[in-house]
C-alpha atoms as a PDB file:
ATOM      1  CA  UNK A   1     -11.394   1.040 -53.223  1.00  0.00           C
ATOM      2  CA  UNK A   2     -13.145   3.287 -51.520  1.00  0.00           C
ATOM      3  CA  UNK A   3     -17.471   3.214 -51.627  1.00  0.00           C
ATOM      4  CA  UNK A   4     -19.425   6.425 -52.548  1.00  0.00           C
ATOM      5  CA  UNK A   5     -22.470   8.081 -51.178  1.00  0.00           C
ATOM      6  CA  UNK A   6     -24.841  10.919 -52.486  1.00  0.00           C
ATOM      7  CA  UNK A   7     -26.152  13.257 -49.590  1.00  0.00           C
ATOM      8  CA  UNK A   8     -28.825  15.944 -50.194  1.00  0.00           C
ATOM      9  CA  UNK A   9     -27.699  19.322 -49.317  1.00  0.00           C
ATOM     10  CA  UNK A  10     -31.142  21.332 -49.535  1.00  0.00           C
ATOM     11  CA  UNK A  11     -33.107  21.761 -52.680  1.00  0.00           C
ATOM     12  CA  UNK A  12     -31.888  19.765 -55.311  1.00  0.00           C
ATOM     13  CA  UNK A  13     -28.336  19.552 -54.311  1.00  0.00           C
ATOM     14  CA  UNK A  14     -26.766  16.495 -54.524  1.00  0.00           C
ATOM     15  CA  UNK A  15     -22.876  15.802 -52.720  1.00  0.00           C
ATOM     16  CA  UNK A  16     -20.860  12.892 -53.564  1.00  0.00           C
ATOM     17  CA  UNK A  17     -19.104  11.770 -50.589  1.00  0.00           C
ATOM     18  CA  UNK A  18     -16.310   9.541 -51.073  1.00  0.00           C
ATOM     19  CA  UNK A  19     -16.304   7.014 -47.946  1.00  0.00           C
ATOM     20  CA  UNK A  20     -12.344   6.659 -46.595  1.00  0.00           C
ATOM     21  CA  UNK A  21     -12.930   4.985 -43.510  1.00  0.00           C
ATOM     22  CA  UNK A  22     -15.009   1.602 -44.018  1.00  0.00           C
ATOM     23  CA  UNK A  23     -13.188  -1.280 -45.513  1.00  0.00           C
ATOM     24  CA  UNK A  24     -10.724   1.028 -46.575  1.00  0.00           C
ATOM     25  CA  UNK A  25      -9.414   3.129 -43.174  1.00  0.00           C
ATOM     26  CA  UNK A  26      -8.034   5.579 -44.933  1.00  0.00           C
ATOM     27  CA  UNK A  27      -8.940   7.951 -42.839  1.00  0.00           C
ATOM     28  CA  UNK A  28      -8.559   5.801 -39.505  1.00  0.00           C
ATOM     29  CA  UNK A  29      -4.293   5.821 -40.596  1.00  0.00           C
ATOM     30  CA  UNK A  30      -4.401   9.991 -40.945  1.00  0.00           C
ATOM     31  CA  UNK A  31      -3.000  11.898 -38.051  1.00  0.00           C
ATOM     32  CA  UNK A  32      -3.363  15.779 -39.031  1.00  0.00           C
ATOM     33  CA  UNK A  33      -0.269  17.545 -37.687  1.00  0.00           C
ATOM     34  CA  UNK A  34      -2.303  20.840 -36.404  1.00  0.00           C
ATOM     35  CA  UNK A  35      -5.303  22.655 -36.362  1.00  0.00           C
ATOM     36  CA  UNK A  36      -6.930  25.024 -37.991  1.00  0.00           C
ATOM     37  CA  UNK A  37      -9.092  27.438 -35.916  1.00  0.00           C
ATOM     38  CA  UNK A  38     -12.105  29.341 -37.530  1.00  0.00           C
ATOM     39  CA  UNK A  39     -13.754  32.484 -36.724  1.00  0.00           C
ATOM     40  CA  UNK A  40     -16.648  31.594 -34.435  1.00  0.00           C
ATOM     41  CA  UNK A  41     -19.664  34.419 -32.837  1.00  0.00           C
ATOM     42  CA  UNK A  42     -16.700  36.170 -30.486  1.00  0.00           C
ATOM     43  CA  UNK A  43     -14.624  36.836 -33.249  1.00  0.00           C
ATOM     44  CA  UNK A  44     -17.730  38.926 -35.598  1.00  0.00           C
ATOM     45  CA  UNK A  45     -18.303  40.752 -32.396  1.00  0.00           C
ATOM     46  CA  UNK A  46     -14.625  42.214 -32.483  1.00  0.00           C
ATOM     47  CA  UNK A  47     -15.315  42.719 -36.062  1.00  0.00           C
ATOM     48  CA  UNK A  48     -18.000  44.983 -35.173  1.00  0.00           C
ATOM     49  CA  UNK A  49     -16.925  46.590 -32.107  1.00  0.00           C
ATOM     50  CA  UNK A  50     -13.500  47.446 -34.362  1.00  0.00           C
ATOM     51  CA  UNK A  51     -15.441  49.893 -36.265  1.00  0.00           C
ATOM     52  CA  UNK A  52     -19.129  50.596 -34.189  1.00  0.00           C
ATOM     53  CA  UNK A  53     -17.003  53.738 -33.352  1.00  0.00           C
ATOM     54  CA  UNK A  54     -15.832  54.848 -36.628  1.00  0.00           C
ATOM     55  CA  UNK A  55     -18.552  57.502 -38.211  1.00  0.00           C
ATOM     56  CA  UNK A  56     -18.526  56.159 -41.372  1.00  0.00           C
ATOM     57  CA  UNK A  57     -21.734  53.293 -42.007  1.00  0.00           C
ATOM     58  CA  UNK A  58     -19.816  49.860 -43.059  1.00  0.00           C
ATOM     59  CA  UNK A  59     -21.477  47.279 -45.034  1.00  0.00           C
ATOM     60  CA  UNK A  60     -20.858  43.478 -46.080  1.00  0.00           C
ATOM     61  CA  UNK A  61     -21.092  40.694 -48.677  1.00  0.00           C
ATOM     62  CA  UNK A  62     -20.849  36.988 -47.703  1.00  0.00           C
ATOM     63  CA  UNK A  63     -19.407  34.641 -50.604  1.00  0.00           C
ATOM     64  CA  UNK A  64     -18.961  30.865 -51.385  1.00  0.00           C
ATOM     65  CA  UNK A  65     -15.854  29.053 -52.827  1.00  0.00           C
ATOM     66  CA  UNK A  66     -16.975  26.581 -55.409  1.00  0.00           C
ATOM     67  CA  UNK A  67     -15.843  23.236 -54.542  1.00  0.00           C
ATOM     68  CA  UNK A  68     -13.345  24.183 -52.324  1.00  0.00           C
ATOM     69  CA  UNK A  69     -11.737  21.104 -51.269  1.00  0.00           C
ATOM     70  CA  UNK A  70     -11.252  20.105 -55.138  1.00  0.00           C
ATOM     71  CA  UNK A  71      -9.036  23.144 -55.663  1.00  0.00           C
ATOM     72  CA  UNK A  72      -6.579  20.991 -54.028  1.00  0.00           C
ATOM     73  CA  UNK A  73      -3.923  19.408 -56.013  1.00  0.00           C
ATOM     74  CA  UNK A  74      -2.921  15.549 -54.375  1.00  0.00           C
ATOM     75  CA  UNK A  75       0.362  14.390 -55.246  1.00  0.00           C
ATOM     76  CA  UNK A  76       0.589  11.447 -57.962  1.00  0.00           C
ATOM     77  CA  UNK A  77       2.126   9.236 -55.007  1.00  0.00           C
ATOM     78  CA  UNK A  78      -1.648   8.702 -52.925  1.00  0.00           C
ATOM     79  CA  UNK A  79      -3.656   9.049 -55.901  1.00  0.00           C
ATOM     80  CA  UNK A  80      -4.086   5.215 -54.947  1.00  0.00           C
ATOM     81  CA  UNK A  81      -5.740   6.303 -51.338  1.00  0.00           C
ATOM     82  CA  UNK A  82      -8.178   7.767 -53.378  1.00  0.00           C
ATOM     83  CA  UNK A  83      -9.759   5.473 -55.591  1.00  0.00           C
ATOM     84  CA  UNK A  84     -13.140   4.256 -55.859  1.00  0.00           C
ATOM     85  CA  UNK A  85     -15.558   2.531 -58.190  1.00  0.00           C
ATOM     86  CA  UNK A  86     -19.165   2.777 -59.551  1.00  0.00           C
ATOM     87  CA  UNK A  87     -19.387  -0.644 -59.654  1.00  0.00           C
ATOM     88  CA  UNK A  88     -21.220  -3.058 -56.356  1.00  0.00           C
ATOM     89  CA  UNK A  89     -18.211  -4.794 -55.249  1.00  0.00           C
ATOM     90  CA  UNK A  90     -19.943  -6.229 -51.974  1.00  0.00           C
ATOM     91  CA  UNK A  91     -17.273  -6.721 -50.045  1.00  0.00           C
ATOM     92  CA  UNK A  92     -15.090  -8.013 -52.479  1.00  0.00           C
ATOM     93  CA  UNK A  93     -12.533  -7.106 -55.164  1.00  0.00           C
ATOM     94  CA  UNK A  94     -13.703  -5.646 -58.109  1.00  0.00           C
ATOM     95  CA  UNK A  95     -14.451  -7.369 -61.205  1.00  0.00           C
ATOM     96  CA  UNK A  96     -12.438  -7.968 -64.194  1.00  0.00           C
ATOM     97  CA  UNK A  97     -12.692  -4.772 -66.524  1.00  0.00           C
ATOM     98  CA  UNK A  98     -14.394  -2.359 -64.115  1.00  0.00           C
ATOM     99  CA  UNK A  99     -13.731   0.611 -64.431  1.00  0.00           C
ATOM    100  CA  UNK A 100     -11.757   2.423 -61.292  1.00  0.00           C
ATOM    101  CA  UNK A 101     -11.550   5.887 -61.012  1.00  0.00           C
ATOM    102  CA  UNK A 102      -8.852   8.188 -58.868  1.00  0.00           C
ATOM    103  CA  UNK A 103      -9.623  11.460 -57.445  1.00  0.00           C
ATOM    104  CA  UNK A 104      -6.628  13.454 -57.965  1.00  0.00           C
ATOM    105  CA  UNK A 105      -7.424  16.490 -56.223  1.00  0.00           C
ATOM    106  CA  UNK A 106      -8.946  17.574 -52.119  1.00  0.00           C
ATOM    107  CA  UNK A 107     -11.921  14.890 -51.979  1.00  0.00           C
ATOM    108  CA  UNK A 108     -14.873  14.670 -49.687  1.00  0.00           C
ATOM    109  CA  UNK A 109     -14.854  12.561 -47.480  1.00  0.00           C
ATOM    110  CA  UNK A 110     -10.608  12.441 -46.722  1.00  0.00           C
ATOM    111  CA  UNK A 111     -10.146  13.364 -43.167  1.00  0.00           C
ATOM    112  CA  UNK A 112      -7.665  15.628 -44.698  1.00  0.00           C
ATOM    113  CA  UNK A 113      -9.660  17.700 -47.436  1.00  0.00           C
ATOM    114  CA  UNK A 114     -10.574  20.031 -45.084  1.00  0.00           C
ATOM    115  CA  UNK A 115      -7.106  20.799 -43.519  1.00  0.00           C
ATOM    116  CA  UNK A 116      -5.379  21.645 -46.941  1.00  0.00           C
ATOM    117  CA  UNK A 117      -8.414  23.485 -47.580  1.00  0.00           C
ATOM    118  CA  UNK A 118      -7.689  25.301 -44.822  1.00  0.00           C
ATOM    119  CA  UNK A 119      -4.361  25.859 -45.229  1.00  0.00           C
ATOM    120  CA  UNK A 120      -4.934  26.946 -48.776  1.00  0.00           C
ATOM    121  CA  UNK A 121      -7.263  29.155 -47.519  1.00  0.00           C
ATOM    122  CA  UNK A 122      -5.339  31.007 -45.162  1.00  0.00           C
ATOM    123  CA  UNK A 123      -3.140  31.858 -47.965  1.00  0.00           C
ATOM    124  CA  UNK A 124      -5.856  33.449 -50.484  1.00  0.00           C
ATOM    125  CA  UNK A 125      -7.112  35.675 -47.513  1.00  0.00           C
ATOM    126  CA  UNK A 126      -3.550  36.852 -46.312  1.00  0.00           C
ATOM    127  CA  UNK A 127      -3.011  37.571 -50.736  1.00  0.00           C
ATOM    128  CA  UNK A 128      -6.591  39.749 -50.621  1.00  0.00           C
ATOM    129  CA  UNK A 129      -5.291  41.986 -47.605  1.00  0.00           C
ATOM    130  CA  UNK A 130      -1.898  42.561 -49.399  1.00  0.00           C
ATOM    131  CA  UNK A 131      -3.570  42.607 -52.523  1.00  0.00           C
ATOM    132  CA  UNK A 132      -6.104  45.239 -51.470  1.00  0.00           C
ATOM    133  CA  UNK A 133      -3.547  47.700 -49.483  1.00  0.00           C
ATOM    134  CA  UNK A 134      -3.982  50.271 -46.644  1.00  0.00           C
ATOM    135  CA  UNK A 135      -5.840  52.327 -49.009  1.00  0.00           C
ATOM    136  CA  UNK A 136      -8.699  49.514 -49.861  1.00  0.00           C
ATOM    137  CA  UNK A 137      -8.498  47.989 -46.311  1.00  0.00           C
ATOM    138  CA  UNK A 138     -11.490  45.497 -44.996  1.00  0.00           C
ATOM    139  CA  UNK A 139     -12.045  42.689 -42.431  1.00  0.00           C
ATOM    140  CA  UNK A 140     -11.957  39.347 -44.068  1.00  0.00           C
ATOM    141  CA  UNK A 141     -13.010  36.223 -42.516  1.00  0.00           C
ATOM    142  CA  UNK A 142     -13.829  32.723 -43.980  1.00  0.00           C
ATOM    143  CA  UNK A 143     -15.225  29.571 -41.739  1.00  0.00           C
ATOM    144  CA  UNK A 144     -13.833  26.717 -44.023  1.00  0.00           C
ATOM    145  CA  UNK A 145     -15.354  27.956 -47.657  1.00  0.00           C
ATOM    146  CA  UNK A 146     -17.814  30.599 -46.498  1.00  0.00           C
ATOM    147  CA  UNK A 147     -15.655  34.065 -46.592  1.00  0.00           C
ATOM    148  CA  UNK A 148     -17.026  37.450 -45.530  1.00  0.00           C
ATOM    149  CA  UNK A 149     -15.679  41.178 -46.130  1.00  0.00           C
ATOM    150  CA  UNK A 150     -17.137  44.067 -44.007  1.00  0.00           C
ATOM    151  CA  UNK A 151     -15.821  47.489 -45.212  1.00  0.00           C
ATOM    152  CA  UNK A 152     -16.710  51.035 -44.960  1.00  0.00           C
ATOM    153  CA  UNK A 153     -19.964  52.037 -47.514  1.00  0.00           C
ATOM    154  CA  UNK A 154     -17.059  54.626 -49.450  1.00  0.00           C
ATOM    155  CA  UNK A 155     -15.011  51.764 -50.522  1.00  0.00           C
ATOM    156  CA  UNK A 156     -17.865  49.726 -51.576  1.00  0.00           C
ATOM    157  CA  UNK A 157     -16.954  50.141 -55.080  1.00  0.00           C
ATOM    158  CA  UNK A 158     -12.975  49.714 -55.414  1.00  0.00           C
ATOM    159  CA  UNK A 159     -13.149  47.210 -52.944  1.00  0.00           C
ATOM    160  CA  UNK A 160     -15.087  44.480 -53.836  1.00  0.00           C
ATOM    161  CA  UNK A 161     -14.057  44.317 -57.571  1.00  0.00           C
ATOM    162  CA  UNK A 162     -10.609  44.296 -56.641  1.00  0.00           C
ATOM    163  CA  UNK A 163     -10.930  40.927 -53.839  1.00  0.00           C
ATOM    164  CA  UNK A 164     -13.008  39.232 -56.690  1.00  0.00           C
ATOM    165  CA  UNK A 165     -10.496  40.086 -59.444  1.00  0.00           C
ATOM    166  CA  UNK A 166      -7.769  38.934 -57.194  1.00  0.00           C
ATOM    167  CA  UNK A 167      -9.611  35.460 -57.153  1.00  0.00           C
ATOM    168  CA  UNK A 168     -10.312  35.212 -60.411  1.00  0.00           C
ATOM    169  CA  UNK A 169      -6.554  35.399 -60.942  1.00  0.00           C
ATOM    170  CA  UNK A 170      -5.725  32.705 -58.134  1.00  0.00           C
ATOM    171  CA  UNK A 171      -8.091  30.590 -60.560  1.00  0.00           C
ATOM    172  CA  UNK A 172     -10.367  30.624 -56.953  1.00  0.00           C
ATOM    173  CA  UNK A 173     -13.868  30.116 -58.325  1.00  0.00           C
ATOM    174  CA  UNK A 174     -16.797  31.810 -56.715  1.00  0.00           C
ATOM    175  CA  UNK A 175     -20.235  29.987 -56.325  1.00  0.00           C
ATOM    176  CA  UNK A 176     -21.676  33.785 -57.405  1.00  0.00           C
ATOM    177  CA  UNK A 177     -25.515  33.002 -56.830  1.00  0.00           C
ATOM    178  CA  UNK A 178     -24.641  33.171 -52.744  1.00  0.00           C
ATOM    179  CA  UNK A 179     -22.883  36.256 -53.219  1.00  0.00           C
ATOM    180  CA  UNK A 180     -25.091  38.612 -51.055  1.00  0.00           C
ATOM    181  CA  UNK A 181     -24.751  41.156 -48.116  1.00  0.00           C
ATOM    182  CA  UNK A 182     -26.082  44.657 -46.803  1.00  0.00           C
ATOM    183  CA  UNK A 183     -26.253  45.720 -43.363  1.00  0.00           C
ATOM    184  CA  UNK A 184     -28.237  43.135 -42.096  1.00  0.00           C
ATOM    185  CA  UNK A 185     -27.618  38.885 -43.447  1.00  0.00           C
ATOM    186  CA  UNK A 186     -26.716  35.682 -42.415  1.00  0.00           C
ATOM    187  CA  UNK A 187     -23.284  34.115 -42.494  1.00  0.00           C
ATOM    188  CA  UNK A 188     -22.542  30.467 -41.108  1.00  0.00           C
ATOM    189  CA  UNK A 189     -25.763  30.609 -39.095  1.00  0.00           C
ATOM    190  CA  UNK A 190     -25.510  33.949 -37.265  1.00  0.00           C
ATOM    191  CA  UNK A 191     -27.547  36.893 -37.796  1.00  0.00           C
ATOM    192  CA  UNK A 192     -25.157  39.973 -38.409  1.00  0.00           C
ATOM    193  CA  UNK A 193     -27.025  43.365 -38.047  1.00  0.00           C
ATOM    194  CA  UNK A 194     -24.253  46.658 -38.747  1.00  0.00           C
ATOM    195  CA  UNK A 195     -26.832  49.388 -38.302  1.00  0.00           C
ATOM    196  CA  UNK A 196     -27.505  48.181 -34.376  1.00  0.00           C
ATOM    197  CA  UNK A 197     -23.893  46.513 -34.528  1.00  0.00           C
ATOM    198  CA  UNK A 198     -25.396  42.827 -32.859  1.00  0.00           C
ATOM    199  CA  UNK A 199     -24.403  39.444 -33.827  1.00  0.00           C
ATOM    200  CA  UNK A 200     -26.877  37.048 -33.004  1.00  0.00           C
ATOM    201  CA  UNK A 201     -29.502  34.215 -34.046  1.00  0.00           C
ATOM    202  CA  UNK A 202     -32.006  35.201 -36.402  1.00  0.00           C
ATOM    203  CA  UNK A 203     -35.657  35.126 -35.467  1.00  0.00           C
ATOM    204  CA  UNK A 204     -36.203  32.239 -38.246  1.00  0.00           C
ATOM    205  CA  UNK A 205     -33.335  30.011 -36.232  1.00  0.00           C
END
């Protein structure tokens, strides 16, 4: 049984992290088969030097998956490896008649919720570029479940409906009071600025 934590993630946001490594060593037992890279500040500035040259301005819009890890299914078989209780067991077993949950799906705080994310992941973005064509082409990238589509200002319109209705058909949720953009905005921590075509820090960092 593994303990639980709440962390504060800015204003009034509360995360419940599910501890797999104390007591338990869940976690210490995993061995993740490969990894995962993510787009980091060298790969934005391809982005942008892939179409500084083209004469048409390009915008952006940053989203958020909602509860990413939890869209992932666990089989029945480690449900177990994922149990916890509300209950102060204090080292010991539980008491007779608690109550013990199981998190059947990606949980925080498995050494392995974000790798299936990831791999998950991978698949939704490669879906959006066949799903949006030659015709409604864009640069997609996503660090873990922050994604980001920079297209020319023309397709504004066909474009982004289209990626979001191809979500909403995955059953991907979107967390839609982060979805923002323009020309100039922050995504995971870098300043992106398409009219001077500069990645960056912003002034605030």
């Amino acid at each position: 049984l593994g303990a639980l934590g709440l962390v504060e993630e800015g204003d009034e946001k509360i995360r419940l992290i599910h501890d797999a490594t104390h007591k338990v060593r869940i976690n210490n037992r995993i061995r993740t088969r490969d990894q995962t890279p993510s787009p980091m500040i060298n790969d934005i500035a391809a982005e942008m030097a892939g179409v500084e040259e083209e004469p048409e301005a390009h915008l952006a819009i940053v989203w958020d998956f909602k509860s990413a890890h939890r869209l992932i299914q666990v089989d029945a078989r480690d449900w177990g490896l994922q149990a916890c209780t509300i209950n102060d067991l204090r080292g010991g077993p539980p008491s007779p008649g608690a109550e013990i949950y199981l998190n059947t799906v990606g949980t925080f705080g498995l050494s392995t919720a974000g790798y299936w994310w990831g791999r998950l992941a991978a698949m939704l973005v490669r879906a959006a570029h066949y799903g949006l064509g030659w015709a409604l082409r864009a640069w997609i990238l996503l660090f873990a479940d922050d994604g980001k589509l920079l297209m020319p200002l023309s397709r504004l319109r066909s474009t982004i409906p289209t990626l979001f209705a191809l979500f909403s058909v995955f059953g991907v949720p979107i967390t839609w009071t982060k979805v923002k953009g323009g020309q100039e905005f922050q995504w995971i921590g870098y300043w992106n600025n398409l009219r001077k075509f500069q990645v960056g820090i912003s002034e605030r960092r």
